[in-house]
PDB file of N, CA and C in Angstrom:
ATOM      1  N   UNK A   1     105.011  84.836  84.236  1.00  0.00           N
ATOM      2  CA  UNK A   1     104.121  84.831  85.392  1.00  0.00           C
ATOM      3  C   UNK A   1     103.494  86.223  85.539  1.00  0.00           C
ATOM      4  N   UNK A   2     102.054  86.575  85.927  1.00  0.00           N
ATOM      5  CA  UNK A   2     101.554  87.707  85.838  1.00  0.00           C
ATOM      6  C   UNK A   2     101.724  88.453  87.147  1.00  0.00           C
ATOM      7  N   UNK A   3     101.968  89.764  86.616  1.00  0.00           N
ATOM      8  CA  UNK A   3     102.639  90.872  88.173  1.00  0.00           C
ATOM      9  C   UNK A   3     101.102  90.900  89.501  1.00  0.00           C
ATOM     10  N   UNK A   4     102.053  90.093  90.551  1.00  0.00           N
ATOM     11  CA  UNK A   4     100.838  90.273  91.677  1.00  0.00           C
ATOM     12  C   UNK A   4     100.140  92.034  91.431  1.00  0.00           C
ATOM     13  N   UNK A   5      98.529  91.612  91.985  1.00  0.00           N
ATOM     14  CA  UNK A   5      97.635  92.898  91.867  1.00  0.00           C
ATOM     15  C   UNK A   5      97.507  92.655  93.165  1.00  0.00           C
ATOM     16  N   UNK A   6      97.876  93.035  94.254  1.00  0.00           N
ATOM     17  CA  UNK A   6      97.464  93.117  96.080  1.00  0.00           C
ATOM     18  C   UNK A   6      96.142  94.134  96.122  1.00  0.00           C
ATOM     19  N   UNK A   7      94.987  93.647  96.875  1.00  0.00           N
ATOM     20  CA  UNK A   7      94.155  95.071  97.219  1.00  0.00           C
ATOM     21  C   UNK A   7      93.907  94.895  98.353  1.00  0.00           C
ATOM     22  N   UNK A   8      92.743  95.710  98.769  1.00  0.00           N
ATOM     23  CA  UNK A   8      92.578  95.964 100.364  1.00  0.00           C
ATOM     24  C   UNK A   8      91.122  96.029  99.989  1.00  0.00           C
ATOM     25  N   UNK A   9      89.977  94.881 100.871  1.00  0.00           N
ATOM     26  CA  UNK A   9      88.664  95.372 100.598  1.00  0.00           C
ATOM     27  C   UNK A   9      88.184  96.002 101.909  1.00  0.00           C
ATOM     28  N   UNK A  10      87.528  96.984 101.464  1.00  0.00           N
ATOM     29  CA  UNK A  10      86.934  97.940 102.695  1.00  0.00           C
ATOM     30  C   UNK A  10      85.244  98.151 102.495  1.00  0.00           C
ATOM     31  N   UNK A  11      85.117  97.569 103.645  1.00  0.00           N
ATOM     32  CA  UNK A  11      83.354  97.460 103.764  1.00  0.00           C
ATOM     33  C   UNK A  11      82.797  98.274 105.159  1.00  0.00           C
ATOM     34  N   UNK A  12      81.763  99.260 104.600  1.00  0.00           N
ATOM     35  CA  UNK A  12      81.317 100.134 105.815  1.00  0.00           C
ATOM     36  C   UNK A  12      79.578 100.099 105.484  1.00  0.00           C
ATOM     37  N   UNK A  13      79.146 100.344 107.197  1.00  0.00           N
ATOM     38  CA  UNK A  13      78.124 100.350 107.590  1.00  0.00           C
ATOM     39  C   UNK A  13      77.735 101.418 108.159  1.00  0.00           C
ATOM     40  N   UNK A  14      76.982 102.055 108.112  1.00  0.00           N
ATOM     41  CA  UNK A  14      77.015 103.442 109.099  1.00  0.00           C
ATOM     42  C   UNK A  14      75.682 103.493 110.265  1.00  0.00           C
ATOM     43  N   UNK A  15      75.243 102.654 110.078  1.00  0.00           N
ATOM     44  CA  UNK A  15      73.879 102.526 110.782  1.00  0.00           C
ATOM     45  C   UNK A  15      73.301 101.120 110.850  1.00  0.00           C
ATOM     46  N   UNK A  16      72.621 100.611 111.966  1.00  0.00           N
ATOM     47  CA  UNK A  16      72.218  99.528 112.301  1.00  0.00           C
ATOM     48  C   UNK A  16      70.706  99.449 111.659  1.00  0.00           C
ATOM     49  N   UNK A  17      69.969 100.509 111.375  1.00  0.00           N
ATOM     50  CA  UNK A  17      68.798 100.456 110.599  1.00  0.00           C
ATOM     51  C   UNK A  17      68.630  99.949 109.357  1.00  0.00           C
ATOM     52  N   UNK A  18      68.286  98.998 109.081  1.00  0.00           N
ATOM     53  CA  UNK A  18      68.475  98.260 107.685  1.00  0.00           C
ATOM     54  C   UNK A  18      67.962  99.189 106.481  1.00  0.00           C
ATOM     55  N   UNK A  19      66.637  99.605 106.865  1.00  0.00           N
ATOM     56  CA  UNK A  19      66.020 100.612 105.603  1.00  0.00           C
ATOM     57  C   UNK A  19      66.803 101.466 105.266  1.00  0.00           C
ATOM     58  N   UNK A  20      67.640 102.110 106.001  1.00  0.00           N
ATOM     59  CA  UNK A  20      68.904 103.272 105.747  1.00  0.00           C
ATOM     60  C   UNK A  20      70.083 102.689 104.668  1.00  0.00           C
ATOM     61  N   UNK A  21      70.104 101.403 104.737  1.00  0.00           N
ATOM     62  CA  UNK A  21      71.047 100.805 104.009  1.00  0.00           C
ATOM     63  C   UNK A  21      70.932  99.826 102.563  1.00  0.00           C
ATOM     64  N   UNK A  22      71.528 100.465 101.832  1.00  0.00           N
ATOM     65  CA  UNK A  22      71.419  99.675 100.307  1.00  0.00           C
ATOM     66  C   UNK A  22      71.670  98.602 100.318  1.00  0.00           C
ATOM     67  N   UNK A  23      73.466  98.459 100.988  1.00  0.00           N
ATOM     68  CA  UNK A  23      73.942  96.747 100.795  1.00  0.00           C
ATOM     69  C   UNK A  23      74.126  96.308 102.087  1.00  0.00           C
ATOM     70  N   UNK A  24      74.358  95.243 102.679  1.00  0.00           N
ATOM     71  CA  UNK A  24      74.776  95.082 104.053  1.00  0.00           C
ATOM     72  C   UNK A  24      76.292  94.802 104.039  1.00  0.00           C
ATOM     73  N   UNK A  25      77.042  94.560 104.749  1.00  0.00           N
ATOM     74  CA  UNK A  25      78.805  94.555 105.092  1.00  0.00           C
ATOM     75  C   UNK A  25      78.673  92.991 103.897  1.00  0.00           C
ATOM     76  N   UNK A  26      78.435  92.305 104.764  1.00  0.00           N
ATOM     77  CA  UNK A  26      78.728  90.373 104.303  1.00  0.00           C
ATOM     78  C   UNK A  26      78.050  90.744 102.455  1.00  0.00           C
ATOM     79  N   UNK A  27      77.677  91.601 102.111  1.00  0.00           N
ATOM     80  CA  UNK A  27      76.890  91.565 100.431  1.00  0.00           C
ATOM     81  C   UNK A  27      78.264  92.545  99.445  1.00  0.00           C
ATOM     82  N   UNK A  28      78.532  93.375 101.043  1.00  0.00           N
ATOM     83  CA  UNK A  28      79.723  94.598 100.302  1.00  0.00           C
ATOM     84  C   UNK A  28      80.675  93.567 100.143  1.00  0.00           C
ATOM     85  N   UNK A  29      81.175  92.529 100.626  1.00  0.00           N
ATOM     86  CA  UNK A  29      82.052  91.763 100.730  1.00  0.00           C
ATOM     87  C   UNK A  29      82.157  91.247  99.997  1.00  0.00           C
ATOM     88  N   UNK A  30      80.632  90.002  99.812  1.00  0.00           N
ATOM     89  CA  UNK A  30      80.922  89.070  98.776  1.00  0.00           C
ATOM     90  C   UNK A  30      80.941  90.143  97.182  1.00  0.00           C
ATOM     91  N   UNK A  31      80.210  90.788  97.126  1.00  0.00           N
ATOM     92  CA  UNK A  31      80.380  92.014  95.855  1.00  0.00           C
ATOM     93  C   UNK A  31      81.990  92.020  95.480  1.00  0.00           C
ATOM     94  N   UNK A  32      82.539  92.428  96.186  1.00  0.00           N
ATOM     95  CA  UNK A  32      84.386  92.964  96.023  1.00  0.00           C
ATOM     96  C   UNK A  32      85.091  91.400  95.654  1.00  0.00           C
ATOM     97  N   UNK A  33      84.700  90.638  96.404  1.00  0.00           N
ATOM     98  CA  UNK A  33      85.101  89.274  96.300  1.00  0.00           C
ATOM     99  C   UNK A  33      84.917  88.757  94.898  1.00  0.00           C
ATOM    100  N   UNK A  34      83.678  89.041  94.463  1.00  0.00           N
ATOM    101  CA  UNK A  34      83.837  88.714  93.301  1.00  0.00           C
ATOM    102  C   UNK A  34      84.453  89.273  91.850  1.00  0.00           C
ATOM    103  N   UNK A  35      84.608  90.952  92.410  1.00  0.00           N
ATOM    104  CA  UNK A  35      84.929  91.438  91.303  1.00  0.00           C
ATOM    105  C   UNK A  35      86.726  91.248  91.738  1.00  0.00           C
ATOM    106  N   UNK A  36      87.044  90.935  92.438  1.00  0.00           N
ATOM    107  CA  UNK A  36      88.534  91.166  92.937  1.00  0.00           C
ATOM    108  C   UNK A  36      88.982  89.560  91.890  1.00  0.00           C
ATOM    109  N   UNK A  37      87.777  88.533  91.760  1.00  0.00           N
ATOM    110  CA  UNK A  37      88.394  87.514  91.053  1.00  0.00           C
ATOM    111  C   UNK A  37      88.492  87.624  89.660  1.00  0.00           C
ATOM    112  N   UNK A  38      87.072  88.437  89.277  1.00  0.00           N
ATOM    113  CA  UNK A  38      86.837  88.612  87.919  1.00  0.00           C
ATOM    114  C   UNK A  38      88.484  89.427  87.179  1.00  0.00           C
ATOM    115  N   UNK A  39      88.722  90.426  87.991  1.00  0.00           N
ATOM    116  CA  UNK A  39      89.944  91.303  88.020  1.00  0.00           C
ATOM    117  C   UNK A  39      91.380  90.603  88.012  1.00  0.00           C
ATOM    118  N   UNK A  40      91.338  89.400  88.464  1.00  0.00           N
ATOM    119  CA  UNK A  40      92.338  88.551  88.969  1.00  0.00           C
ATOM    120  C   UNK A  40      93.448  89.763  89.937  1.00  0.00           C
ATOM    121  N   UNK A  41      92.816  89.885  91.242  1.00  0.00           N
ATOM    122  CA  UNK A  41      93.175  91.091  92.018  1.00  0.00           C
ATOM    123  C   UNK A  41      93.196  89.967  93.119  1.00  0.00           C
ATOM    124  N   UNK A  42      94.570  90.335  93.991  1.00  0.00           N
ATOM    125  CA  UNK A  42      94.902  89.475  95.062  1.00  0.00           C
ATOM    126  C   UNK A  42      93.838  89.986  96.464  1.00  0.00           C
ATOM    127  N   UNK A  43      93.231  89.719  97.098  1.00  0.00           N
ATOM    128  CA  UNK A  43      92.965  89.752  98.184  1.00  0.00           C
ATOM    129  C   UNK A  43      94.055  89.780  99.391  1.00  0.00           C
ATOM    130  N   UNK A  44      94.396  91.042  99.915  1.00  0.00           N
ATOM    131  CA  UNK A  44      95.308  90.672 101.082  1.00  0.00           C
ATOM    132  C   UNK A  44      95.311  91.417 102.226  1.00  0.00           C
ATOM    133  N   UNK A  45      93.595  91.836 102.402  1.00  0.00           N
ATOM    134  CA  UNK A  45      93.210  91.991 103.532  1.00  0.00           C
ATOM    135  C   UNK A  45      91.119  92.606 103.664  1.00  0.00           C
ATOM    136  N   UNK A  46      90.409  92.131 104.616  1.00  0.00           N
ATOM    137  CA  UNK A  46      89.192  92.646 104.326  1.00  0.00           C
ATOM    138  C   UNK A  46      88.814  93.652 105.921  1.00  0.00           C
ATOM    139  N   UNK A  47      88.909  94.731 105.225  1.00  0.00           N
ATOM    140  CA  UNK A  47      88.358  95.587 106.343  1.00  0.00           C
ATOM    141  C   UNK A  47      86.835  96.180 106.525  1.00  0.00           C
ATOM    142  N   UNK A  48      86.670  96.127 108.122  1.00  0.00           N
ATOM    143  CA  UNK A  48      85.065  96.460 107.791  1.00  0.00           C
ATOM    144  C   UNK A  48      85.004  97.859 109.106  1.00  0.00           C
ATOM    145  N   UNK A  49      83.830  98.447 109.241  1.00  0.00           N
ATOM    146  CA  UNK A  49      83.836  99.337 109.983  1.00  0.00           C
ATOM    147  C   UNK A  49      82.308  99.855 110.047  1.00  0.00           C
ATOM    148  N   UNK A  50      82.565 100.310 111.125  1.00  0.00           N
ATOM    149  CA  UNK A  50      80.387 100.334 111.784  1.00  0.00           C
ATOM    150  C   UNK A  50      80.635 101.549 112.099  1.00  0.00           C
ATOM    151  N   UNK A  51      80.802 102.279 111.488  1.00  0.00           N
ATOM    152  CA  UNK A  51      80.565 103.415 111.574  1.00  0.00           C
ATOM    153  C   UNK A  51      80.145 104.983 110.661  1.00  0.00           C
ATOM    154  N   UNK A  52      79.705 106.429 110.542  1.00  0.00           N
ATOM    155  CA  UNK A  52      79.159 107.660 110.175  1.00  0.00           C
ATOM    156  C   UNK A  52      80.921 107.781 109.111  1.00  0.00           C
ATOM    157  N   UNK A  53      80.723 107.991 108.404  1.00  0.00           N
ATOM    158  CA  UNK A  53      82.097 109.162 107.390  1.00  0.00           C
ATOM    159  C   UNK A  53      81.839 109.941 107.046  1.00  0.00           C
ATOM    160  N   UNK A  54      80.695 110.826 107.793  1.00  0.00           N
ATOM    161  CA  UNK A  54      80.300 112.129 107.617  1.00  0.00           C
ATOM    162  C   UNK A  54      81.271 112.885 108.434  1.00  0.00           C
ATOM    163  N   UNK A  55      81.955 112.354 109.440  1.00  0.00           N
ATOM    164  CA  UNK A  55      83.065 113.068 110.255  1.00  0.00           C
ATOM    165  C   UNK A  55      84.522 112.441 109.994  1.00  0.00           C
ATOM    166  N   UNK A  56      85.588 113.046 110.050  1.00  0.00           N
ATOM    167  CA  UNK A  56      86.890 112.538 109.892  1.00  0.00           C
ATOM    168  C   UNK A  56      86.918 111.436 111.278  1.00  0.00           C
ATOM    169  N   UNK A  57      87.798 110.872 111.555  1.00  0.00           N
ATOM    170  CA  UNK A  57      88.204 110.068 112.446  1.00  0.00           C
ATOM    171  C   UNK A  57      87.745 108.404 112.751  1.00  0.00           C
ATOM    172  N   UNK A  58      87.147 107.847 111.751  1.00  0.00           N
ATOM    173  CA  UNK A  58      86.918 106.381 111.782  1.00  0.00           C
ATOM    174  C   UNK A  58      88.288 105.788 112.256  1.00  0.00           C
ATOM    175  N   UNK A  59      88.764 104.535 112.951  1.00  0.00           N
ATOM    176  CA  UNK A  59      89.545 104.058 113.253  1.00  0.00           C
ATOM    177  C   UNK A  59      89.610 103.164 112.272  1.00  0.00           C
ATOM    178  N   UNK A  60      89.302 102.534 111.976  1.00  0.00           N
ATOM    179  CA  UNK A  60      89.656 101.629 110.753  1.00  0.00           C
ATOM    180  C   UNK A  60      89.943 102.469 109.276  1.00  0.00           C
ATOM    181  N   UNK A  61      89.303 103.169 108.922  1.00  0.00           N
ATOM    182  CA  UNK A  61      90.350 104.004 108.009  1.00  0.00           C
ATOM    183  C   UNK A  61      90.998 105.154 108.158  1.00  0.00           C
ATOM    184  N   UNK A  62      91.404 105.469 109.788  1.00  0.00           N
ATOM    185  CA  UNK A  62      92.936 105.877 109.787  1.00  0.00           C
ATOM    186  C   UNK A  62      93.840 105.118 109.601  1.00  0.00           C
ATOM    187  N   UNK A  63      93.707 103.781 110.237  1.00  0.00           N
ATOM    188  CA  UNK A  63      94.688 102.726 109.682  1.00  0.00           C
ATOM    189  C   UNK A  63      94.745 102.837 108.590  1.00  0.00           C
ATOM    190  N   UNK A  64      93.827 102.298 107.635  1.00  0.00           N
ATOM    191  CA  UNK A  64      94.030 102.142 106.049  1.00  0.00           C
ATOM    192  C   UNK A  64      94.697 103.440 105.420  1.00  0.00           C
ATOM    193  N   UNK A  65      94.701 104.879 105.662  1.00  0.00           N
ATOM    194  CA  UNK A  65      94.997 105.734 105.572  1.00  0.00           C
ATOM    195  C   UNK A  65      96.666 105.828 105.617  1.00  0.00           C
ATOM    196  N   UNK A  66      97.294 105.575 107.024  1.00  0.00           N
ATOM    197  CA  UNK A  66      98.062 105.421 107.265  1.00  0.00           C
ATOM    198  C   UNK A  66      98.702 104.818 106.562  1.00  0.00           C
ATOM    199  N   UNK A  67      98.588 103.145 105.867  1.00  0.00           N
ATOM    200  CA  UNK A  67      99.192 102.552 105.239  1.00  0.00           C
ATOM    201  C   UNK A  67      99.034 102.805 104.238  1.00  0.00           C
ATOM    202  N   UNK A  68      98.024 103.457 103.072  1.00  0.00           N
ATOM    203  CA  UNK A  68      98.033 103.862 102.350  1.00  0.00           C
ATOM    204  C   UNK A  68      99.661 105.212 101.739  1.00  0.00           C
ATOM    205  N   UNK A  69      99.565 105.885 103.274  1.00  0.00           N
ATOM    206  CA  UNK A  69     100.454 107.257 103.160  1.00  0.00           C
ATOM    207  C   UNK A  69     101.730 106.252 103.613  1.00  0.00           C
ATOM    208  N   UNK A  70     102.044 105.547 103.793  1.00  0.00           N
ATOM    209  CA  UNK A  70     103.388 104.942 103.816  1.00  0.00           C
ATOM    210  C   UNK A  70     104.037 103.578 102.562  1.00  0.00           C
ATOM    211  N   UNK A  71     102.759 103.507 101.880  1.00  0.00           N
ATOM    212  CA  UNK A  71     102.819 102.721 100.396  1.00  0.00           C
ATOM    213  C   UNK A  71     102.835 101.044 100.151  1.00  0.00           C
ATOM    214  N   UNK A  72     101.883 100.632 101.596  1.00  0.00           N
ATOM    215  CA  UNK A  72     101.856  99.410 102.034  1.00  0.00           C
ATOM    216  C   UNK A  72     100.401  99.097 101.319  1.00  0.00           C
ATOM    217  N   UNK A  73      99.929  99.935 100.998  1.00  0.00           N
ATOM    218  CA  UNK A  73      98.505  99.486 100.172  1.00  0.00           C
ATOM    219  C   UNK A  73      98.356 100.599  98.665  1.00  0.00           C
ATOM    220  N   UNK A  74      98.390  99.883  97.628  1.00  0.00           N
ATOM    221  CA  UNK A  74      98.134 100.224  96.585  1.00  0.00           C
ATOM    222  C   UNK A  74      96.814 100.273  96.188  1.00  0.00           C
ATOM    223  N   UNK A  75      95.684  99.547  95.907  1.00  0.00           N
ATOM    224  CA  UNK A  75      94.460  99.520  95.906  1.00  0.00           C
ATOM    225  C   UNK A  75      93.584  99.130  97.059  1.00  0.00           C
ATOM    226  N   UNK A  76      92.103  99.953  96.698  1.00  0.00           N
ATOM    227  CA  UNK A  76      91.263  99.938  97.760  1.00  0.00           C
ATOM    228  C   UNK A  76      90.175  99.352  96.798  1.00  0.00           C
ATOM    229  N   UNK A  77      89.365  98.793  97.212  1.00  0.00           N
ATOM    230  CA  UNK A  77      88.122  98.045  96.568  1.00  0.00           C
ATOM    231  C   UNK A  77      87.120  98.331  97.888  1.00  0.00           C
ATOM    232  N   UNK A  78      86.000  99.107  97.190  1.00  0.00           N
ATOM    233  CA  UNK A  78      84.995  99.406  98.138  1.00  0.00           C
ATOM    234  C   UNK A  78      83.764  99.434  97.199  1.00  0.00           C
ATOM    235  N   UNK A  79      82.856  98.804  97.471  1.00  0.00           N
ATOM    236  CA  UNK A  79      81.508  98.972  97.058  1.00  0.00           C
ATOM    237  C   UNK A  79      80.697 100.211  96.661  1.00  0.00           C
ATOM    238  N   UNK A  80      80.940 100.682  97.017  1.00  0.00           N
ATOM    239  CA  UNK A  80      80.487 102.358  96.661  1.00  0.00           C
ATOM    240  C   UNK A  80      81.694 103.591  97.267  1.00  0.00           C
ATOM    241  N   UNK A  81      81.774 104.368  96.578  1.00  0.00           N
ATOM    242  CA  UNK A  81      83.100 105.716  96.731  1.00  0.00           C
ATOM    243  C   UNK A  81      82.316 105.994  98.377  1.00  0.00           C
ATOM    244  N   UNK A  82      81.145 106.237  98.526  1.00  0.00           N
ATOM    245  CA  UNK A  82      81.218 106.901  99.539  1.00  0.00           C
ATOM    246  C   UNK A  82      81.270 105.826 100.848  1.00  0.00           C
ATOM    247  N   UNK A  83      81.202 104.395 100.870  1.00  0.00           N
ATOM    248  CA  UNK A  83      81.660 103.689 101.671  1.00  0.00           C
ATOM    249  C   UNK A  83      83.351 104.101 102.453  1.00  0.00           C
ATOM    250  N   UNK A  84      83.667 104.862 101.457  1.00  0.00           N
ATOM    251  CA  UNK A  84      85.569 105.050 101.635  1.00  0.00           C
ATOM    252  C   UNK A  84      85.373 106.267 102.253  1.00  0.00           C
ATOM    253  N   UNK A  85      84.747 107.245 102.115  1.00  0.00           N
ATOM    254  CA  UNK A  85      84.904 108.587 102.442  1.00  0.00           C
ATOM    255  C   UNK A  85      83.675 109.382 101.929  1.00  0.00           C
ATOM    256  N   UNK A  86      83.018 110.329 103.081  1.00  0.00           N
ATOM    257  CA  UNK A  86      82.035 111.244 102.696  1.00  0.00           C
ATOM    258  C   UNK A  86      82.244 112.493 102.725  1.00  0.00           C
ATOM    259  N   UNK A  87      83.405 112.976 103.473  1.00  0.00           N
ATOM    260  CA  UNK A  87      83.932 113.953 104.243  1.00  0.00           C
ATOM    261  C   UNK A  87      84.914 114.340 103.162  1.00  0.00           C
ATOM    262  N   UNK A  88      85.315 115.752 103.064  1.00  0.00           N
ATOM    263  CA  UNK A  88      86.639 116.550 102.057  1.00  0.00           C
ATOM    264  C   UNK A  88      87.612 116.158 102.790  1.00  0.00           C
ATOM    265  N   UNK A  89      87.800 115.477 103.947  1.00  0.00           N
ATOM    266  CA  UNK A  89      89.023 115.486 104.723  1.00  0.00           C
ATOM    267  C   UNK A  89      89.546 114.195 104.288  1.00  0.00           C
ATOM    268  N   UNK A  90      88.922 113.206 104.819  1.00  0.00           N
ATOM    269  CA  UNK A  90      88.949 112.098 104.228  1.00  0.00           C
ATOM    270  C   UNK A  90      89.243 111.697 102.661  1.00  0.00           C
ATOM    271  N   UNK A  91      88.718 111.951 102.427  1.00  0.00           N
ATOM    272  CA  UNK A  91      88.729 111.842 100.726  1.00  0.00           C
ATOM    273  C   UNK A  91      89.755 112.683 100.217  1.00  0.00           C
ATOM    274  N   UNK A  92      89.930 113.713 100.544  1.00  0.00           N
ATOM    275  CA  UNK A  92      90.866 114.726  99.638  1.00  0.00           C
ATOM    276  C   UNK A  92      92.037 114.016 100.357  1.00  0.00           C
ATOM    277  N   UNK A  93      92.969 113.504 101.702  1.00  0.00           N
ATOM    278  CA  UNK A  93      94.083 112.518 101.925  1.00  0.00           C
ATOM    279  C   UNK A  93      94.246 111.525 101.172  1.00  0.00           C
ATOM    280  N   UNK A  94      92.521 110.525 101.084  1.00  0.00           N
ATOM    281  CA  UNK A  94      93.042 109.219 100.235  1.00  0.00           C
ATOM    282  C   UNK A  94      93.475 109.484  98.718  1.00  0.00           C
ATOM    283  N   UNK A  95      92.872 110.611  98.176  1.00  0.00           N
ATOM    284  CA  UNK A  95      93.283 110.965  96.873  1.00  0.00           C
ATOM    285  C   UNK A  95      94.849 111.279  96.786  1.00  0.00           C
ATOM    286  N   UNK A  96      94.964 111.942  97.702  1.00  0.00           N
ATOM    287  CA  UNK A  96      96.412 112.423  97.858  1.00  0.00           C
ATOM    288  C   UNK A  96      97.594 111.606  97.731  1.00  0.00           C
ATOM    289  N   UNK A  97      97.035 110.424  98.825  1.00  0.00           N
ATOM    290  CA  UNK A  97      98.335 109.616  98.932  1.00  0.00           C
ATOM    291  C   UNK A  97      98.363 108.193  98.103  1.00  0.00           C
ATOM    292  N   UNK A  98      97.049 107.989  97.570  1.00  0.00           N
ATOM    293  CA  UNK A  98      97.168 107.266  96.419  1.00  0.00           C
ATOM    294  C   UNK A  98      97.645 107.340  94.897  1.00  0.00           C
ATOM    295  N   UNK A  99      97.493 109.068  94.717  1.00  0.00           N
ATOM    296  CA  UNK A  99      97.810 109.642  93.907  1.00  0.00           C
ATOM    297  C   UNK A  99      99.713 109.680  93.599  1.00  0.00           C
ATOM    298  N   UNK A 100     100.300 109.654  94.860  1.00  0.00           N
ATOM    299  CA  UNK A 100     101.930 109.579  94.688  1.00  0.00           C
ATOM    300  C   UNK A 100     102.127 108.226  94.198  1.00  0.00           C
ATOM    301  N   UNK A 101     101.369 106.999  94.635  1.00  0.00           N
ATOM    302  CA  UNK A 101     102.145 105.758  93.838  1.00  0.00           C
ATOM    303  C   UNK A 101     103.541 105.404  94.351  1.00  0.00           C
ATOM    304  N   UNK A 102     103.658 104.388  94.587  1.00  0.00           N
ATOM    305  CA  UNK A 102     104.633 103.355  95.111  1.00  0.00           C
ATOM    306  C   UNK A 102     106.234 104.092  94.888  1.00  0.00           C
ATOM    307  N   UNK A 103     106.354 104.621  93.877  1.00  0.00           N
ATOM    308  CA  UNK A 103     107.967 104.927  93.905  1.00  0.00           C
ATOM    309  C   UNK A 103     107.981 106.164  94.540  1.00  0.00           C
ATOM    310  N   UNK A 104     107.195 107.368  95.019  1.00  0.00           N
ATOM    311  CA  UNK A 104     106.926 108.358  95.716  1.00  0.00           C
ATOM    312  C   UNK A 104     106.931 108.066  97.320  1.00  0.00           C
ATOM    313  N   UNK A 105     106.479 106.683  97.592  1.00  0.00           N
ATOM    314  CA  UNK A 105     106.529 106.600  99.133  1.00  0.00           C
ATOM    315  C   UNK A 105     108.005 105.985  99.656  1.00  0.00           C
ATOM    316  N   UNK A 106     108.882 106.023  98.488  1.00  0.00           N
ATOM    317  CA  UNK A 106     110.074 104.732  99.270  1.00  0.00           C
ATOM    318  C   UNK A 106     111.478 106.087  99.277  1.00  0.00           C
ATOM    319  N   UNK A 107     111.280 107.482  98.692  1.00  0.00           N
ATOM    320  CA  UNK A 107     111.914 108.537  99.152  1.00  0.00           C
ATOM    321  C   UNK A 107     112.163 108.521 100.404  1.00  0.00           C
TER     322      UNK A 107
END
């Protein structure tokens, strides 16, 4: 039987102005959706968020963050890197705590 692949899809919007925006949330979605099948990658949760990651503090990926730094989420599937993080703050944590890997968080 093949080893479950769990991910987490994360879809962000930062602006309600359409011209500002390449993909919309429901396109970031179905996008991940499909590559999460092509991948044979479990789906086991879809997060979205309306908001700037030019500043630290989004609420939806402090959560993801959080669970990330406690080893409840192994992969992130996001449509573009900077959908996840624009900010050194942001980004330099998710690197961090993705970077320890599952037997690093159960110390």
């Amino acid at each position: 039987m093949p080893e479950a692949r769990p991910c987490v899809l994360y879809a962000r919007k930062s602006t309600d102005r359409e011209d500002k925006q390449i993909l919309s949330i429901p396109a970031q979605l179905e996008e991940l959706r499909r590559f999460a099948e092509r991948e044979d990658l479990t789906i086991e949760r879809e997060l979205v968020e309306h908001c700037s990651a030019r500043e630290p503090g989004r609420p939806v990926f402090s959560e993801l963050l959080n669970q990330v730094a406690h080893g409840g989420v192994e992969r992130i599937l996001a449509w573009k890197l900077d959908r996840v993080a624009r900010n050194p703050i942001d980004g330099g944590a998710l690197i961090h705590y993705l970077g320890k890997g599952p037997a690093e968080h159960s110390r």
